[in-house]
C-alpha atoms as a PDB file:
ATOM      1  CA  UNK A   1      11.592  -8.382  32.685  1.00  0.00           C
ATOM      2  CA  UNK A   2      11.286 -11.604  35.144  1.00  0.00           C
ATOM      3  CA  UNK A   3       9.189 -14.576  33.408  1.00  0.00           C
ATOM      4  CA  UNK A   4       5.773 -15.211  35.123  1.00  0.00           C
ATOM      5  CA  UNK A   5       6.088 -18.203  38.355  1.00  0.00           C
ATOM      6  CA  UNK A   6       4.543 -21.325  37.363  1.00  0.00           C
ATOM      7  CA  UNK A   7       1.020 -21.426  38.166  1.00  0.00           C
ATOM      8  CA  UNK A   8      -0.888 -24.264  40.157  1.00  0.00           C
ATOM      9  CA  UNK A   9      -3.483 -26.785  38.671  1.00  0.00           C
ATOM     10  CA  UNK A  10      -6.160 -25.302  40.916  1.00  0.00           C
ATOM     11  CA  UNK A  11      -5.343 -21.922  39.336  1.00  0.00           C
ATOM     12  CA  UNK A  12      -4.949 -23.487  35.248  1.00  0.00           C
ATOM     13  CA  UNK A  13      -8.377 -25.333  36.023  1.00  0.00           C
ATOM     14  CA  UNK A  14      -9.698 -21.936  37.011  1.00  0.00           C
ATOM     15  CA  UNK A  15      -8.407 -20.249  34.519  1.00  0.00           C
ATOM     16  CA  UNK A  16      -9.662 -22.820  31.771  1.00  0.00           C
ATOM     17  CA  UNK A  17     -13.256 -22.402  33.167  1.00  0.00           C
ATOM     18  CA  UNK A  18     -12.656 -18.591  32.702  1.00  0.00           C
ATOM     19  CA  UNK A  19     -12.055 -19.351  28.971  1.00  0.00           C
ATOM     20  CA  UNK A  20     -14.784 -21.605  28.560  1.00  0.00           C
ATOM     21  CA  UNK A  21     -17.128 -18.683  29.978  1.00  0.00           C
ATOM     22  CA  UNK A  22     -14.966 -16.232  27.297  1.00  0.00           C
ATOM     23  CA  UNK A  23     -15.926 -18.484  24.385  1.00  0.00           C
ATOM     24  CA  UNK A  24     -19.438 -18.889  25.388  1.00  0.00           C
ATOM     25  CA  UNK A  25     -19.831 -15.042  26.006  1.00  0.00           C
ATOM     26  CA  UNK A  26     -18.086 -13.957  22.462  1.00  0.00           C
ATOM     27  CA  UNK A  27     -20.827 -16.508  20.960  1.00  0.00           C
ATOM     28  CA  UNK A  28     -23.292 -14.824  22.067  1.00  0.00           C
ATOM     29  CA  UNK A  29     -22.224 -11.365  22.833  1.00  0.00           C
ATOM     30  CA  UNK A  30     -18.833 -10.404  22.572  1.00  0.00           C
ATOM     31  CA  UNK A  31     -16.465  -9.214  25.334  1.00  0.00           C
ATOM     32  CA  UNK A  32     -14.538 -12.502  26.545  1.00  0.00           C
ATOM     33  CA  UNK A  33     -11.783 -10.550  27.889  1.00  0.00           C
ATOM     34  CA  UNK A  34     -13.650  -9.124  30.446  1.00  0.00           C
ATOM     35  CA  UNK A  35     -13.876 -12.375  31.559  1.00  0.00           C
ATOM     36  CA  UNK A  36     -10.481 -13.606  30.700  1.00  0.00           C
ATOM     37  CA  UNK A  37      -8.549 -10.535  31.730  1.00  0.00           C
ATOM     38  CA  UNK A  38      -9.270 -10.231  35.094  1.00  0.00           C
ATOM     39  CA  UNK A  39      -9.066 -14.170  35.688  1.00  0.00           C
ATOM     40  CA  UNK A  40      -5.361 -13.881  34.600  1.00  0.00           C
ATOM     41  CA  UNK A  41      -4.835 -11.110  37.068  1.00  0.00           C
ATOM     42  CA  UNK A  42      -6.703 -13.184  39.873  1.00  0.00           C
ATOM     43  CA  UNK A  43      -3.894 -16.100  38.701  1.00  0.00           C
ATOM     44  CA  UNK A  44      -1.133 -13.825  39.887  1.00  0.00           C
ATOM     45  CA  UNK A  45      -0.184 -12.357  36.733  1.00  0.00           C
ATOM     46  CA  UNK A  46       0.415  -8.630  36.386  1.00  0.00           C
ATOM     47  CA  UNK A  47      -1.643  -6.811  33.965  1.00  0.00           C
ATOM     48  CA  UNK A  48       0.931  -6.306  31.026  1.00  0.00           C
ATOM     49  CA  UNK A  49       1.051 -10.150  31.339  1.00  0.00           C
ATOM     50  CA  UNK A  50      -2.377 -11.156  31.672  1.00  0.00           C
ATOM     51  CA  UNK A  51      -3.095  -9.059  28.673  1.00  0.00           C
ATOM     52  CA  UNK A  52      -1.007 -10.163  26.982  1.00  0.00           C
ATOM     53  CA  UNK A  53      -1.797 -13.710  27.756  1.00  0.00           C
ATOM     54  CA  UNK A  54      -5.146 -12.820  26.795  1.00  0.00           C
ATOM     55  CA  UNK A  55      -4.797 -11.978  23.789  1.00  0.00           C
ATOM     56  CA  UNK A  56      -2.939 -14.762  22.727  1.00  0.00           C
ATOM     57  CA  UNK A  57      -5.208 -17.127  23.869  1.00  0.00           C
ATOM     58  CA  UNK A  58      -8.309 -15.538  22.225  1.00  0.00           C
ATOM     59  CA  UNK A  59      -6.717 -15.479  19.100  1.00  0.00           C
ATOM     60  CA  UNK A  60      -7.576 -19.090  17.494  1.00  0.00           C
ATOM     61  CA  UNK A  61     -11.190 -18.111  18.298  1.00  0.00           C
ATOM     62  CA  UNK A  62     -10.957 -15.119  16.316  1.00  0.00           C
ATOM     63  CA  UNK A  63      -9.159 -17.038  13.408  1.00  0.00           C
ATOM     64  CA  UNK A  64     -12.194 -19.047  13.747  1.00  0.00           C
ATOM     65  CA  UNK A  65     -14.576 -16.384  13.216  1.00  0.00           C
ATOM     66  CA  UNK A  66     -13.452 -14.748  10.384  1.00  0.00           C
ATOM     67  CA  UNK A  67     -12.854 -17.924   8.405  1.00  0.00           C
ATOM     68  CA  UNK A  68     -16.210 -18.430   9.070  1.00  0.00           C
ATOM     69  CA  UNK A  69     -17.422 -15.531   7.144  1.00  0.00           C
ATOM     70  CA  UNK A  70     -15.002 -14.415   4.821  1.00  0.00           C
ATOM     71  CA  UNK A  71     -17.356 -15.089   1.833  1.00  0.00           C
ATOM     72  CA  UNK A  72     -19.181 -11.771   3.531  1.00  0.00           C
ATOM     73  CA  UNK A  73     -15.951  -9.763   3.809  1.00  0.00           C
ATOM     74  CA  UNK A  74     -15.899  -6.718   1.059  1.00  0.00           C
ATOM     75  CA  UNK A  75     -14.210  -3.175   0.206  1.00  0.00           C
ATOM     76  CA  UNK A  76     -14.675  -0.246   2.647  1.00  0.00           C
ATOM     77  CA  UNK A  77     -15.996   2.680   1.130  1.00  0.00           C
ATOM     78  CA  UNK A  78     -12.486   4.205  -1.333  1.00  0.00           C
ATOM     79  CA  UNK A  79     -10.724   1.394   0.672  1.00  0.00           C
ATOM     80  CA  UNK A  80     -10.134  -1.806  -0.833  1.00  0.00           C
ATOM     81  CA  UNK A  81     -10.611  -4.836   1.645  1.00  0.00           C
ATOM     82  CA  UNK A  82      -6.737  -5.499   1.260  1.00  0.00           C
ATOM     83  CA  UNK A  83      -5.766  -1.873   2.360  1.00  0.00           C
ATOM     84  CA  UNK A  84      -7.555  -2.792   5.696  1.00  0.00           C
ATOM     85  CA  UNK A  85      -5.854  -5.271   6.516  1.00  0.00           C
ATOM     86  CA  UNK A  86      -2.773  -3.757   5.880  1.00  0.00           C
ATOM     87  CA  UNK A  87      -3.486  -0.988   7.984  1.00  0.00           C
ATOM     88  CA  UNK A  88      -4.569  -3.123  10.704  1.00  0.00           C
ATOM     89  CA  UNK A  89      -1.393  -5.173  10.357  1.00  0.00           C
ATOM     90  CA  UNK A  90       0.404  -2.416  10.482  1.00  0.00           C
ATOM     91  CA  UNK A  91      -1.729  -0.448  13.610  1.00  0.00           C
ATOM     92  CA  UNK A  92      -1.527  -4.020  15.329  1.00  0.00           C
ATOM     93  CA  UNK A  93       2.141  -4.431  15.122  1.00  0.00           C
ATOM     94  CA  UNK A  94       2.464  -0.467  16.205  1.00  0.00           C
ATOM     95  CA  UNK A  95       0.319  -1.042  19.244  1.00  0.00           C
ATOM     96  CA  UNK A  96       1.717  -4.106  20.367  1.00  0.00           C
ATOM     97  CA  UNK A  97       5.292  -2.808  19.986  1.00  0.00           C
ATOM     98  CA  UNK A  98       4.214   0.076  22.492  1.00  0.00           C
ATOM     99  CA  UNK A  99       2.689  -2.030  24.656  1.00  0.00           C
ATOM    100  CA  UNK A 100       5.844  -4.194  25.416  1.00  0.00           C
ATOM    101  CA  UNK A 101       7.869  -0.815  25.797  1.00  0.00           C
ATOM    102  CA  UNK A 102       5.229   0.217  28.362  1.00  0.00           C
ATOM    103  CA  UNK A 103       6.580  -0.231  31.612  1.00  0.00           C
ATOM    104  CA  UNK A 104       4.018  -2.215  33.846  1.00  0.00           C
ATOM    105  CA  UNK A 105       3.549   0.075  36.796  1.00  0.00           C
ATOM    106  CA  UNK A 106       2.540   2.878  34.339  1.00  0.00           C
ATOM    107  CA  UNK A 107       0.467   0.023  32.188  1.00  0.00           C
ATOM    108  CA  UNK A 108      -1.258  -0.715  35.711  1.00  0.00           C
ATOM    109  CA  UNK A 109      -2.499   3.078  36.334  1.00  0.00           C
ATOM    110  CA  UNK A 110      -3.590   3.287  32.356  1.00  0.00           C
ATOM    111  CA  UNK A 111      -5.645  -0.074  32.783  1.00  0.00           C
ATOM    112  CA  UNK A 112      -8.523   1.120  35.139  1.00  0.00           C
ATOM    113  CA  UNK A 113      -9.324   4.161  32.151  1.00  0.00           C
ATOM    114  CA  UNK A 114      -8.687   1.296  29.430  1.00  0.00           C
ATOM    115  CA  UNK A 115     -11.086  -1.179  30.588  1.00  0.00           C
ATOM    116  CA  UNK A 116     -13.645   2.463  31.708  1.00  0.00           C
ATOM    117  CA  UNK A 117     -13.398   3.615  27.966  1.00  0.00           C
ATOM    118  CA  UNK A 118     -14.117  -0.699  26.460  1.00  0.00           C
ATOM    119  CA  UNK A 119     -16.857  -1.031  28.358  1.00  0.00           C
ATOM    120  CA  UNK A 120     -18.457   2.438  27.557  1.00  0.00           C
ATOM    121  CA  UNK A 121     -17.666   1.210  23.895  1.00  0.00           C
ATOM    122  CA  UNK A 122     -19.519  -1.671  24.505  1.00  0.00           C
ATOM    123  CA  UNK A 123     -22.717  -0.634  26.228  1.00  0.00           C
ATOM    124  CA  UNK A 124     -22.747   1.959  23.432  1.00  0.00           C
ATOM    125  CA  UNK A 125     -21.943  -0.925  20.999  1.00  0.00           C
ATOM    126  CA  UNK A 126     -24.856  -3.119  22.684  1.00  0.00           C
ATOM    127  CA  UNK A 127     -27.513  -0.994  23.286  1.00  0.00           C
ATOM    128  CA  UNK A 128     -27.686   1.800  20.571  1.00  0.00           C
ATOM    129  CA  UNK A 129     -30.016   1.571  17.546  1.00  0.00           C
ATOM    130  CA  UNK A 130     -28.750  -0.315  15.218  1.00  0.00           C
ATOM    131  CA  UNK A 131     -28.768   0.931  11.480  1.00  0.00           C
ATOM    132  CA  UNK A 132     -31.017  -1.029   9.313  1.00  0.00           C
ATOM    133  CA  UNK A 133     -28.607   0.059   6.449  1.00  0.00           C
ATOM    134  CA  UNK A 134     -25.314   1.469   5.080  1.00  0.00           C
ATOM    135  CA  UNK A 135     -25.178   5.419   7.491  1.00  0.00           C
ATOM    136  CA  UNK A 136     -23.203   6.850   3.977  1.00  0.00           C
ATOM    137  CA  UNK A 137     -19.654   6.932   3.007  1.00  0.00           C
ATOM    138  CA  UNK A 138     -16.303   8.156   4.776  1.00  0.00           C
ATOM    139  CA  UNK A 139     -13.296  10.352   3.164  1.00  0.00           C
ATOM    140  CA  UNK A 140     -10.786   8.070   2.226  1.00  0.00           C
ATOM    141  CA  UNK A 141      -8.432  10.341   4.753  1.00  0.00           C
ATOM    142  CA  UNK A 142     -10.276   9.957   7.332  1.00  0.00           C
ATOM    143  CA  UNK A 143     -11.239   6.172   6.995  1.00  0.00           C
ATOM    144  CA  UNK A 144      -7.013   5.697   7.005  1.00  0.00           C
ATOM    145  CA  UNK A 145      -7.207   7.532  10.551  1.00  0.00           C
ATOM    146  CA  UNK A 146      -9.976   5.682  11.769  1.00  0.00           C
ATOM    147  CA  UNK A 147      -8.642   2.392  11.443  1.00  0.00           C
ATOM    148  CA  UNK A 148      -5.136   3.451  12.446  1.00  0.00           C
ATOM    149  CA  UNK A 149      -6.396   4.258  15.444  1.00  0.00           C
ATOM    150  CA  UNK A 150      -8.719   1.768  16.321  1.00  0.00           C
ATOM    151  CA  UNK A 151      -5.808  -0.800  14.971  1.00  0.00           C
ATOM    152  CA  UNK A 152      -3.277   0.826  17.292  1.00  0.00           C
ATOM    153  CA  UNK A 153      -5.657   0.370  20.261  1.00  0.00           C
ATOM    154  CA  UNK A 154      -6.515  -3.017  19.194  1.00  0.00           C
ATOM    155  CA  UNK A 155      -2.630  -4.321  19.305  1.00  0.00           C
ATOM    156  CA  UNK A 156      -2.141  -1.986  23.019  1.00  0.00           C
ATOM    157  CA  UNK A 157      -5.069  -3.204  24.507  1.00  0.00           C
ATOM    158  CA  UNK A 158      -8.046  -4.504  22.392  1.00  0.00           C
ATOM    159  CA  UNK A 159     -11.566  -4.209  24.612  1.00  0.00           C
ATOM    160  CA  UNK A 160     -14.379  -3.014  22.367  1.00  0.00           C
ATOM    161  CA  UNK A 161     -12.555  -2.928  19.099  1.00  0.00           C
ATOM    162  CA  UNK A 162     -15.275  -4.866  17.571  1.00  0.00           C
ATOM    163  CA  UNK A 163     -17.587  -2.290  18.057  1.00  0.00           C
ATOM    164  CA  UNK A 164     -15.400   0.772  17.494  1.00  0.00           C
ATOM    165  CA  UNK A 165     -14.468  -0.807  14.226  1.00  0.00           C
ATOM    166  CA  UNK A 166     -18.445  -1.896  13.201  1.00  0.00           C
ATOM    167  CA  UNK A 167     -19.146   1.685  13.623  1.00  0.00           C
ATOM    168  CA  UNK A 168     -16.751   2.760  11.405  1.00  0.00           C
ATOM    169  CA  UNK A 169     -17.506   0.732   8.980  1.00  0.00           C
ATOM    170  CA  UNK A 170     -20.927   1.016   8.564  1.00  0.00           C
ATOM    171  CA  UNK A 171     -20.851   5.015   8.448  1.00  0.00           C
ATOM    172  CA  UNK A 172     -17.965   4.289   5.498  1.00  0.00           C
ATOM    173  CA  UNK A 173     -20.546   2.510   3.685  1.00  0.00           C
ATOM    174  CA  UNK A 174     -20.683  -1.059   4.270  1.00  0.00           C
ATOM    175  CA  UNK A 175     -24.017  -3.154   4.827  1.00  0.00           C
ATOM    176  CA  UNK A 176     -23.949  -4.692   8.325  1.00  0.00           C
ATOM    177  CA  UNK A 177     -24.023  -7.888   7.723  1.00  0.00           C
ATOM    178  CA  UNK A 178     -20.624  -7.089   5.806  1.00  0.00           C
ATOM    179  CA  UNK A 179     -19.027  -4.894   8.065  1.00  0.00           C
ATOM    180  CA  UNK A 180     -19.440  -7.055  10.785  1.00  0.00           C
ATOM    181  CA  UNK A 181     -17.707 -10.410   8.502  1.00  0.00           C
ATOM    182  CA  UNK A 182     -15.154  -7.357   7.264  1.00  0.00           C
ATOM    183  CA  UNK A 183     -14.401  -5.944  11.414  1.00  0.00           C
ATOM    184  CA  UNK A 184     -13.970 -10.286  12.309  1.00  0.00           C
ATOM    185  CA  UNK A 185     -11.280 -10.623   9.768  1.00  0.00           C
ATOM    186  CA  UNK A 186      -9.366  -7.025  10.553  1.00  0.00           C
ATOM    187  CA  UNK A 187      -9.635  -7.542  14.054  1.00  0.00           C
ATOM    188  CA  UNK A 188      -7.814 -11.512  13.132  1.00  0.00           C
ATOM    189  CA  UNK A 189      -5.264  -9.144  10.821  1.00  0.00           C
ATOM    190  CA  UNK A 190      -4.659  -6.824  14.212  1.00  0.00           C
ATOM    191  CA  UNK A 191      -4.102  -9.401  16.898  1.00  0.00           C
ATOM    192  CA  UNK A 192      -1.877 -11.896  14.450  1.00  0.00           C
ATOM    193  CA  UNK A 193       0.558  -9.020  14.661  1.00  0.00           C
ATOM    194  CA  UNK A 194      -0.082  -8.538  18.108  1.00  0.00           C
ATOM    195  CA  UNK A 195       0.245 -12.258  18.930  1.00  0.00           C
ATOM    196  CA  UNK A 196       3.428 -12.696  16.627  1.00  0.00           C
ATOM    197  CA  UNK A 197       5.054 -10.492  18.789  1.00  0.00           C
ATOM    198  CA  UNK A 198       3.635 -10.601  22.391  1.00  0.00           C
ATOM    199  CA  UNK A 199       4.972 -14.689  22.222  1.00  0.00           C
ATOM    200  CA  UNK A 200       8.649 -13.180  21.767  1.00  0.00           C
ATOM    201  CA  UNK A 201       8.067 -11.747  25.821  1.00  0.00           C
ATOM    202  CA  UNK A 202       8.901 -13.432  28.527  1.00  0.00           C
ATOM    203  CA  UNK A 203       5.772 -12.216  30.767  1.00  0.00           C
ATOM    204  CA  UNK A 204       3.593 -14.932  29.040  1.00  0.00           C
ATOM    205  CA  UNK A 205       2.173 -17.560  30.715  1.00  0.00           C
ATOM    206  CA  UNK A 206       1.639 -20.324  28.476  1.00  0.00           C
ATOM    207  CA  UNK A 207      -0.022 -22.732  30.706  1.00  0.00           C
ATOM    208  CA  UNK A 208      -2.587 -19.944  31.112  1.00  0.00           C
ATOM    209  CA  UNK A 209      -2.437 -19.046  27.367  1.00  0.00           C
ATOM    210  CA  UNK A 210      -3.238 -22.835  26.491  1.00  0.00           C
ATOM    211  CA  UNK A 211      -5.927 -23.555  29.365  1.00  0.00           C
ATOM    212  CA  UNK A 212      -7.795 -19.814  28.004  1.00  0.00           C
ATOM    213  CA  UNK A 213      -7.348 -21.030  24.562  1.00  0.00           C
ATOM    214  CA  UNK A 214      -8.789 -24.880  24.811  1.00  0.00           C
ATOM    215  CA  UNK A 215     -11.326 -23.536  27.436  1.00  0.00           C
ATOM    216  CA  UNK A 216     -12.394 -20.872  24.660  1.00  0.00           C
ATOM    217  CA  UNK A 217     -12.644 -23.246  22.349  1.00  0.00           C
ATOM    218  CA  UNK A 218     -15.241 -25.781  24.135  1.00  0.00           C
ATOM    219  CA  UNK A 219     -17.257 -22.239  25.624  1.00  0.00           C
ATOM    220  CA  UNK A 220     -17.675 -21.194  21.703  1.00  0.00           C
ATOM    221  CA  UNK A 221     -19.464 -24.708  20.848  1.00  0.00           C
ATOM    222  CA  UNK A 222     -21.565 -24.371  23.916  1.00  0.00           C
ATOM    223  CA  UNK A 223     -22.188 -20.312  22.663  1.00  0.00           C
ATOM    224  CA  UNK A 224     -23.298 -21.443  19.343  1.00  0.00           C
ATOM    225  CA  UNK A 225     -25.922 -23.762  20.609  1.00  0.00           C
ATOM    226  CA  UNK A 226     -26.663 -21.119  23.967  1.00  0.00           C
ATOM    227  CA  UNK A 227     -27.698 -18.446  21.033  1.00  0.00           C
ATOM    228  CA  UNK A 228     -30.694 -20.046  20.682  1.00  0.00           C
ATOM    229  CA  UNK A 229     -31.890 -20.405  24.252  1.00  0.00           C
ATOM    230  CA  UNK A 230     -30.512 -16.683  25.727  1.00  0.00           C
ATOM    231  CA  UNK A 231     -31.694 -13.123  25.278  1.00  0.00           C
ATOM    232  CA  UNK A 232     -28.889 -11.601  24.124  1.00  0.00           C
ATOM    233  CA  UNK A 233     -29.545  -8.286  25.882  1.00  0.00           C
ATOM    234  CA  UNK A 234     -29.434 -10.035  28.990  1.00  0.00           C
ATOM    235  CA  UNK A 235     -26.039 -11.665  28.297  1.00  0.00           C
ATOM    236  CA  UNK A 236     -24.556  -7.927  26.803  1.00  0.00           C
ATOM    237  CA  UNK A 237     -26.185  -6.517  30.059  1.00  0.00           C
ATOM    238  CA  UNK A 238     -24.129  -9.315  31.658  1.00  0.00           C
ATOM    239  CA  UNK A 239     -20.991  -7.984  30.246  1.00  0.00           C
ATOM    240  CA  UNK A 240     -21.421  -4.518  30.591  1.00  0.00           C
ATOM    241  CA  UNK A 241     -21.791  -5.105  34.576  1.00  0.00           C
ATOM    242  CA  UNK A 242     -18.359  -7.235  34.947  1.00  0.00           C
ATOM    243  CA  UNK A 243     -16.976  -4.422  32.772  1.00  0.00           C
ATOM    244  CA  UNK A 244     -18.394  -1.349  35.663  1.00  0.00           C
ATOM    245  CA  UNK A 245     -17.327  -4.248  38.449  1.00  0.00           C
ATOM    246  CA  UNK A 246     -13.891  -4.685  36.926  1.00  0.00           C
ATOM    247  CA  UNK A 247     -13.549  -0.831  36.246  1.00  0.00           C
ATOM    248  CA  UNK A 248     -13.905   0.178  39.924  1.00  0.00           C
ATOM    249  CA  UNK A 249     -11.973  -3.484  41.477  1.00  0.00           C
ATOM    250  CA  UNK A 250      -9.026  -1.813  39.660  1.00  0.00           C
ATOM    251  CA  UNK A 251      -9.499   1.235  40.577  1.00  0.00           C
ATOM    252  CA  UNK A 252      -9.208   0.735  44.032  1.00  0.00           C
ATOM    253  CA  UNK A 253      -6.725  -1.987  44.438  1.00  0.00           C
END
């Protein structure tokens, strides 16, 4: 496949203000790559590029994250925490091998139901009840599937995995203050495969992946001083509308 064209400063400086709305709307919400995905694809890029691009630049910011609260991290259900992370190392790397063998007309026509089914995930994810408590345990069978799967999405495409994967969790056993420490790290596991091997192709645009990435980074220090000052229903409401808008733009085009 051709490498990307070079992209214009007008178009990096656009796309780093993208990022720096990403990082402050995974502060407070979650769901940056609504925000960063279709800013790639507004920069010229095609969408196997832009996400891939994506996630590559979003991954420091999730290293970030589950550093930050790895003390919290603990064993799923009949699952130790290490047999996670294999199998989302392993689902990440299967994903983001299929991705690359995806040809990008057919990813194009698969992207309008992707980003349908991650935002569905993540008004569900926003807006349900959540449980005060562990919901019970998981058969250890059943767990492996779960997390393959999610894992597998994660490394093909990645929107709401951080809700698909808190769910899980939490009906497998885990407080939620631990699955949600536990689904930061997995998701890190996931994408580090993903990333290892999406920066072999030649449809990323690292100017783009750089100006998302330092962008991100100043957007997540203004996020973790916004949390204080936002409702955070407003700002998942926020998301789940750029998710519908984004749905139906590609859709159509």
């Amino acid at each position: 496949m051709p490498p990307v064209h070079p992209l214009e400063l007008h178009t990096i400086l656009m796309i780093a203000a993208a990022g720096l709305f990403a990082g402050v709307q995974n502060a407070l919400a979650g769901g940056g790559s609504f925000i960063t995905f279709p800013a790639l694809l507004l920069a010229g890029l095609n969408p196997l590029a832009a996400n891939m691009t994506s996630t590559i630049a979003l991954f420091p910011s999730q290293t970030t994250s589950a550093y930050a609260g790895r003390k919290l991290v603990a064993d799923v259900g009949p699952l130790t925490f290490k047999q996670m992370c294999l199998i989302s190392l392993i689902g990440g790397i299967f994903g983001a091998i299929l991705l690359l063998n995806t040809p990008p007309s057919f990813f194009e026509k698969l992207v309008p139901w992707l980003i349908l089914f991650a935002t569905s995930v993540f008004a569900w994810g926003s807006f349900r009840r959540k449980p005060l408590h562990a919901a019970g345990s998981m058969p250890r069978g059943v767990l492996i599937f779960a997390q393959s799967c999610i894992s597998i999405y994660g490394g093909y495409f990645g929107g709401g995995i951080g809700f698909l994967m808190l769910a899980a969790l939490t009906i497998a056993g885990q407080q939620v203050r631990a699955a949600a420490a536990t689904k930061n790290v997995l998701a890190m596991a996931m994408n580090a495969a993903a990333t290892l091997i999406f920066a072999t192709s030649k449809l990323i645009s690292w100017p783009a992946a750089i100006a998302l990435c330092l962008g991100g980074i100043v957007g997540g220090l203004c996020g973790s001083w916004l949390i204080h000052q936002l409702p955070e229903k407003v700002i998942r409401g926020f998301v789940v509308v750029v998710g519908c808008v984004l749905t139906v733009w590609m859709f159509v085009r």
